[in-house]
Every structure is written in C-alpha cells, then in structure tokens.
C-alpha atoms as a PDB file:
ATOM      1  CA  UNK A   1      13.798  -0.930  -6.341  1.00  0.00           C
ATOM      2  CA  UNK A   2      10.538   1.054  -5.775  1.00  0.00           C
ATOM      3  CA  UNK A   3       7.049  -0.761  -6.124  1.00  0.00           C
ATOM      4  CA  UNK A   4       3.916   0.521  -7.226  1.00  0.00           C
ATOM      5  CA  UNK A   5       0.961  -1.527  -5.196  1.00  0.00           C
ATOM      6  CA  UNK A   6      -3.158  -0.962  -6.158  1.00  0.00           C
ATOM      7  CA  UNK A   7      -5.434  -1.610  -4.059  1.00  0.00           C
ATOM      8  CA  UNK A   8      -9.073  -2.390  -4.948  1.00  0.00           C
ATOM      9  CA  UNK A   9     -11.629  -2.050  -2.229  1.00  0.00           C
ATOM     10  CA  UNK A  10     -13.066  -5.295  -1.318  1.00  0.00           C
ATOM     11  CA  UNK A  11     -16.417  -3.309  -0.793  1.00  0.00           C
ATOM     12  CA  UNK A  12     -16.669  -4.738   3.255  1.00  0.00           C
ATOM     13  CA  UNK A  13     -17.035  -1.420   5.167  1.00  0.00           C
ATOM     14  CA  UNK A  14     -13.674  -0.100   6.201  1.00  0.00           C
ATOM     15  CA  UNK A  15     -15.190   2.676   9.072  1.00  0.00           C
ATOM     16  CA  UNK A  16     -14.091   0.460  12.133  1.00  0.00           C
ATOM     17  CA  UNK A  17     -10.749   0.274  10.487  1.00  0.00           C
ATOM     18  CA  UNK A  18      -9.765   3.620   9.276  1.00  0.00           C
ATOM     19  CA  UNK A  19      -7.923   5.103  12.242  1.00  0.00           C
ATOM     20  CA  UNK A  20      -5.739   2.237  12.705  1.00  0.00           C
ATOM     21  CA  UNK A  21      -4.691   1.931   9.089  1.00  0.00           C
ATOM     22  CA  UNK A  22      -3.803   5.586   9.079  1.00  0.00           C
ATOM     23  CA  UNK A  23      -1.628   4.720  12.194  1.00  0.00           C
ATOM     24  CA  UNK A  24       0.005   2.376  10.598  1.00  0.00           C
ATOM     25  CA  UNK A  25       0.323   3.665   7.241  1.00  0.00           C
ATOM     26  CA  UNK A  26       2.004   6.707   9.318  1.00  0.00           C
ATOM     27  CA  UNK A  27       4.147   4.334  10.730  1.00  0.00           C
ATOM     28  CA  UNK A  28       5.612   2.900   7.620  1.00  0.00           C
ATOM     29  CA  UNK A  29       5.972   6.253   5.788  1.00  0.00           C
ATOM     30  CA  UNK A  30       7.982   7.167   9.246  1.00  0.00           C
ATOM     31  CA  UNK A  31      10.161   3.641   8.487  1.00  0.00           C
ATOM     32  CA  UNK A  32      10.677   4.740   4.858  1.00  0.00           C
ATOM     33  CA  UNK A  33       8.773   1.827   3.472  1.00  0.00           C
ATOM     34  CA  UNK A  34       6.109   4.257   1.973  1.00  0.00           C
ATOM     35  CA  UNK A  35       6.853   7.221   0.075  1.00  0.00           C
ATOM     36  CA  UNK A  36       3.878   8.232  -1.168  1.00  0.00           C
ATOM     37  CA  UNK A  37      -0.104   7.669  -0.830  1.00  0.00           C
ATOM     38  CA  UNK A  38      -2.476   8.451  -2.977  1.00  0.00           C
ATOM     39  CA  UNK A  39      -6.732   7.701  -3.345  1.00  0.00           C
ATOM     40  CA  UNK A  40      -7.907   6.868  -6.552  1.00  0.00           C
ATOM     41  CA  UNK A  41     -10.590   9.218  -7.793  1.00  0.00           C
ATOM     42  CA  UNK A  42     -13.541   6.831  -7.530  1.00  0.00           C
ATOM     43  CA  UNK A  43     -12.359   5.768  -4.422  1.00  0.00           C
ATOM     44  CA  UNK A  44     -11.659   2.290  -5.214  1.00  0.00           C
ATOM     45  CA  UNK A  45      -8.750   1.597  -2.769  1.00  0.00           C
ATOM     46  CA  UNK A  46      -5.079   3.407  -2.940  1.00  0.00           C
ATOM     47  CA  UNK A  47      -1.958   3.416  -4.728  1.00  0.00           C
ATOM     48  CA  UNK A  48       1.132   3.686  -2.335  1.00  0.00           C
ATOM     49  CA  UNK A  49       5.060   4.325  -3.822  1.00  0.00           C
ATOM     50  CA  UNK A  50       6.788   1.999  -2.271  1.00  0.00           C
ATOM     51  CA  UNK A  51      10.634   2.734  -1.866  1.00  0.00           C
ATOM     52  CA  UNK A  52      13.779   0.545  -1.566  1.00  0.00           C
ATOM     53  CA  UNK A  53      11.857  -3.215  -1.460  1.00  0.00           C
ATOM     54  CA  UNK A  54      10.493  -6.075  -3.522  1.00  0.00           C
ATOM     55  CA  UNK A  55       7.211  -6.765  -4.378  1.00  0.00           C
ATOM     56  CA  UNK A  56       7.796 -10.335  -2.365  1.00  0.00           C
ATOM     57  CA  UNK A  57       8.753  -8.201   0.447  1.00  0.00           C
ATOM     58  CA  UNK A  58       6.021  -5.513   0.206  1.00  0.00           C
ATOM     59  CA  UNK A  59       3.649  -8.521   0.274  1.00  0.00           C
ATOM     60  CA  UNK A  60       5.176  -9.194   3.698  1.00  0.00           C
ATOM     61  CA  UNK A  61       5.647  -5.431   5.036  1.00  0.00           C
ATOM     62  CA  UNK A  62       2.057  -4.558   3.985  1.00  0.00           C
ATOM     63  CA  UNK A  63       0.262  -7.855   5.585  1.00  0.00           C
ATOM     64  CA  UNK A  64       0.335  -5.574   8.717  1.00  0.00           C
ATOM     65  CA  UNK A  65      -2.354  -3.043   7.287  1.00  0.00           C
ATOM     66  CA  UNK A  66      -5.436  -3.471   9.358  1.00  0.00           C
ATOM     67  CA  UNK A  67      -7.542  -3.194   5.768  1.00  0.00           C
ATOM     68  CA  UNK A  68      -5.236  -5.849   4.821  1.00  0.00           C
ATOM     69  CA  UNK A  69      -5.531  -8.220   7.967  1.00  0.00           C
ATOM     70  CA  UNK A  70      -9.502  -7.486   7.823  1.00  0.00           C
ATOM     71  CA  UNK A  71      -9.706  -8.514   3.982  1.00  0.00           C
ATOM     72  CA  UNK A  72     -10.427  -5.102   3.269  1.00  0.00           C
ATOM     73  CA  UNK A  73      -8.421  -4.741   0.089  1.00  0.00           C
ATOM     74  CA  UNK A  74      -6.396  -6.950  -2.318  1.00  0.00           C
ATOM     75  CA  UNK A  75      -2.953  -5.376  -3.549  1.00  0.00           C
ATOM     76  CA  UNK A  76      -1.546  -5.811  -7.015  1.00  0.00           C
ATOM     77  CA  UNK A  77       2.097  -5.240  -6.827  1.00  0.00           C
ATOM     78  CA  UNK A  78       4.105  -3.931  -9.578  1.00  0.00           C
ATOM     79  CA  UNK A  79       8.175  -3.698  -9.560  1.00  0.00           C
ATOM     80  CA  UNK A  80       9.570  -0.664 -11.163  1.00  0.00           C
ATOM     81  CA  UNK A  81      13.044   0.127 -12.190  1.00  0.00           C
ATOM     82  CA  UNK A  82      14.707   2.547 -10.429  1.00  0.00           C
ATOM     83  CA  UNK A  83      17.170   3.410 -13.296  1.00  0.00           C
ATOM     84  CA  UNK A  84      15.224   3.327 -16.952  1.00  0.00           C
ATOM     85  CA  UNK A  85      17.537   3.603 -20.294  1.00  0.00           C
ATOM     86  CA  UNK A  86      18.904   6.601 -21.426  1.00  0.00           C
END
C-alpha cells in the first residue's frame, strides 16, 4: 500500500533543523520508505509518497524526522490503493 502524508508547518522556525531532516529524509528515500517529496507551493509543509507501508506504520517510520521530533509539522496520513478498479 502507498500513503500519501501532508504536512502543515507548525510555523516554529525550522532553520536549526533543516540539514538534519534532509539527512534523514535522504536516508529513508535510500530505505525505500519514501518515494517521492514534494513542497507545496505556499510553502506550507510537504507531501511525501510513501511506498509499501501503512499509515499506522508511517506514523512510526516518520516520528524520526527531526521537524517531527521538534514539533515542527503535523502529518495527515492518507492510505491509497495500490490497485484501483478497472
């Protein structure tokens, strides 16, 4: 199953942060947890593609963002089917 998280911004100021949550971010996409990260235009927080998890588990797997351990953004997680009718 692949799961479609937003994030919204929490608007606390993410600069000491940014390095390691691109570290880690690279480090999940590496794992194949992530398959795809995107900014929204206003710059409200991401959307990541999640790929071959839950959105229990992505909960779990994501808790290790440094935005998410500093209460830098809230997720909203959103299953998807991987195999829509014909």
């Amino acid at each position: 199953m692949k799961v479609l998280v937003i994030g919204h911004l929490t608007g606390k100021d993410i600069g000491p942060h940014l390095q390691a949550e691109g570290r880690r971010v690279a480090e999940l996409r590496a794992e194949g947890l992530i398959r795809d990260v995107f900014l929204k235009a206003d710059r409200s927080g991401p959307i990541l593609l999640l790929n071959d998890t839950t959105a229990d588990k992505a909960r779990e797997q994501l808790a290790s963002l440094p935005f998410v351990e500093h209460d830098l953004v809230n997720f909203e997680f959103i299953e998807l089917n991987d195999n829509p009718p014909a």
